[in-house]
Protein backbone atom coordinates (compact mmCIF):
# COMPACT_ATOMS: atom_id res chain seq x y z
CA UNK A 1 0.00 0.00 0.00
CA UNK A 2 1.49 3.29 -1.11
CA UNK A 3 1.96 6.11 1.89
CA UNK A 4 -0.53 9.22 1.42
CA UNK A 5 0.31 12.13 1.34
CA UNK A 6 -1.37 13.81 4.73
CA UNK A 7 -1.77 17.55 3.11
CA UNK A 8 -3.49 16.58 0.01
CA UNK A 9 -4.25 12.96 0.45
CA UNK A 10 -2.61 11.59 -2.72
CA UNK A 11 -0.15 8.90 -2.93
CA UNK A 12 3.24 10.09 -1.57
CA UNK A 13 5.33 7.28 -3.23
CA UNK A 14 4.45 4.21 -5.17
CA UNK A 15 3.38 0.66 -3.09
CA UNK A 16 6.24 -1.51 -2.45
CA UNK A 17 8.98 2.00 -1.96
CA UNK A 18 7.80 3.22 1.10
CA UNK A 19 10.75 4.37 3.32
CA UNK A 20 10.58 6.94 6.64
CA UNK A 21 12.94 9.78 7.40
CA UNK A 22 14.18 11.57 10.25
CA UNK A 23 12.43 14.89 8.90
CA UNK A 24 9.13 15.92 8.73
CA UNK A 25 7.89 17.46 5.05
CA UNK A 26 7.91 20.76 6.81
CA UNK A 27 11.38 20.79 7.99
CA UNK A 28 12.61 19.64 4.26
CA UNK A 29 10.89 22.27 2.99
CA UNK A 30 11.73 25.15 5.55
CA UNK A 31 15.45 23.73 4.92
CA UNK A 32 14.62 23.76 0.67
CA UNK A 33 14.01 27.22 1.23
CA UNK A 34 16.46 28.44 3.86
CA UNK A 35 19.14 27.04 0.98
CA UNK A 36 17.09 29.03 -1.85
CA UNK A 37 14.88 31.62 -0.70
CA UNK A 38 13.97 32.86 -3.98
CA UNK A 39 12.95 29.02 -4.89
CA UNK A 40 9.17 29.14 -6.46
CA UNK A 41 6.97 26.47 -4.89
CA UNK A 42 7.10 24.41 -7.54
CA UNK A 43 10.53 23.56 -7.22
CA UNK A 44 10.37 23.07 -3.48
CA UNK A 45 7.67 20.66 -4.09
CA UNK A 46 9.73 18.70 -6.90
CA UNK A 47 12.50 18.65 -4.17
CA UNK A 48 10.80 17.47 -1.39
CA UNK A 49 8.68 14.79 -3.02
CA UNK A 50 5.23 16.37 -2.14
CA UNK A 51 2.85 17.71 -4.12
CA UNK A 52 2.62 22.07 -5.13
CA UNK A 53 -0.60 22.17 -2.88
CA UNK A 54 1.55 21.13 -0.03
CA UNK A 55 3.84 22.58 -0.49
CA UNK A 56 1.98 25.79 -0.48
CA UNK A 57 0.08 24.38 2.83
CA UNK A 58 3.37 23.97 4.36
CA UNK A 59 4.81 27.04 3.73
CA UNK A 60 1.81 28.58 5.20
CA UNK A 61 2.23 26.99 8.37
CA UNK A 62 5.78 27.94 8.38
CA UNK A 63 4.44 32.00 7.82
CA UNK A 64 2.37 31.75 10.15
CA UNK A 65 4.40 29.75 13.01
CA UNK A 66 6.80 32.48 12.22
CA UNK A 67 9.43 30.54 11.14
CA UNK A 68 9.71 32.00 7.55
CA UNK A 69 8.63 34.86 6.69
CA UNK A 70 7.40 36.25 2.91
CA UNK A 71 8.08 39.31 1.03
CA UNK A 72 6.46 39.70 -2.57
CA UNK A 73 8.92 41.27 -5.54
CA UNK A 74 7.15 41.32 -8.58
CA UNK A 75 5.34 38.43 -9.51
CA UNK A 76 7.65 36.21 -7.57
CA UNK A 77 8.05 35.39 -3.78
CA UNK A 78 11.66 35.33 -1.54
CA UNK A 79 11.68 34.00 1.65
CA UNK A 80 13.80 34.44 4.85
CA UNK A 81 14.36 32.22 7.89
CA UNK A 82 13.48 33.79 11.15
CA UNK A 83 16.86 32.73 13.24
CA UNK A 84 14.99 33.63 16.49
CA UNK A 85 12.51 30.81 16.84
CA UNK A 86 12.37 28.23 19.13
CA UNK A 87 12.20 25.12 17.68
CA UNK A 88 10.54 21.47 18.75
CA UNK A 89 13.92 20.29 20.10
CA UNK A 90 13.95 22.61 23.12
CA UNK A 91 17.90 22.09 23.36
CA UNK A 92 18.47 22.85 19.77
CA UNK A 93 17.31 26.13 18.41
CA UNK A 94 16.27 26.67 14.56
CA UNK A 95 19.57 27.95 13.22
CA UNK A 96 21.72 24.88 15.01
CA UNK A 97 20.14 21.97 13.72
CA UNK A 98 19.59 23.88 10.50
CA UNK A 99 23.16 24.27 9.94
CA UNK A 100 24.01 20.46 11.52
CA UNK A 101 21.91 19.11 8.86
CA UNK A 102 24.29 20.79 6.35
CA UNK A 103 27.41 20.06 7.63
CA UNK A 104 26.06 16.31 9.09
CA UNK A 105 27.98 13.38 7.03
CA UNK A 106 24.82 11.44 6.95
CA UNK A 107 22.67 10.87 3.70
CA UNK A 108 19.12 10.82 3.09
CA UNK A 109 17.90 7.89 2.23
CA UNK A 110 18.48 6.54 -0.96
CA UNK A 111 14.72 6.84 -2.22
CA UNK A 112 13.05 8.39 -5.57
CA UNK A 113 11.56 11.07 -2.85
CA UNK A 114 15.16 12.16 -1.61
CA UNK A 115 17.04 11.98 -5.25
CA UNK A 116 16.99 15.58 -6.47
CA UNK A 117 16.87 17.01 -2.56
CA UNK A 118 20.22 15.04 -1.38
CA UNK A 119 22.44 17.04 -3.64
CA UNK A 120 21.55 20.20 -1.89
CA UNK A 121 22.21 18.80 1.83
């Protein structure tokens, strides 16, 4: 049985190739755009493996949480991280795990939903 997608309710990743990860959809995409903040929603959801309505959801939640925020230049969107918000890992604020992900020697997982995404970690 293929994994669902929780935001939109469509399959995530085909039956039979369902894998788990440390990180949550919204931490791959606040760290998508923390690396590119002037990357258009489409591309974050290619990256992360979900689809552009969740990706949209998620970003939402990050605006409003207060963990991103959004400024509009032309037609497009940038993004910046807010570096002073607390994060679910009391002992680790935002910024510090953000920038052990980047330097951690560990690899995503070796799975069709990771492929494009692990060459930016």
């Amino acid at each position: 049985m293929a994994t669902k997608d929780f935001d939109s309710g469509t399959p995530a990743v085909p039956a039979g190739e369902t894998r788990w990860t440390f990180l949550t959809n919204h931490a791959h995409v606040l760290l998508t755009i923390a690396r590119d903040p002037q990357i258009r929603l489409r591309d974050v959801a290619a990256l992360v493996g979900v689809t552009e309505r969740a990706a949209q959801k998620i970003t939402a939640d990050l605006v409003e949480a207060g963990y991103i925020t959004r400024t509009r230049t032309g037609r497009r969107n940038s993004y910046t991280v807010a570096t002073a918000v607390p994060s679910a890992i009391p002992s680790m604020p935002v910024t510090n795990w953000m920038n052990s992900s980047r330097s951690s020697s560990l690899s995503p997982p070796a799975h069709p939903r990771h492929q494009n995404y692990s060459s930016l970690i």
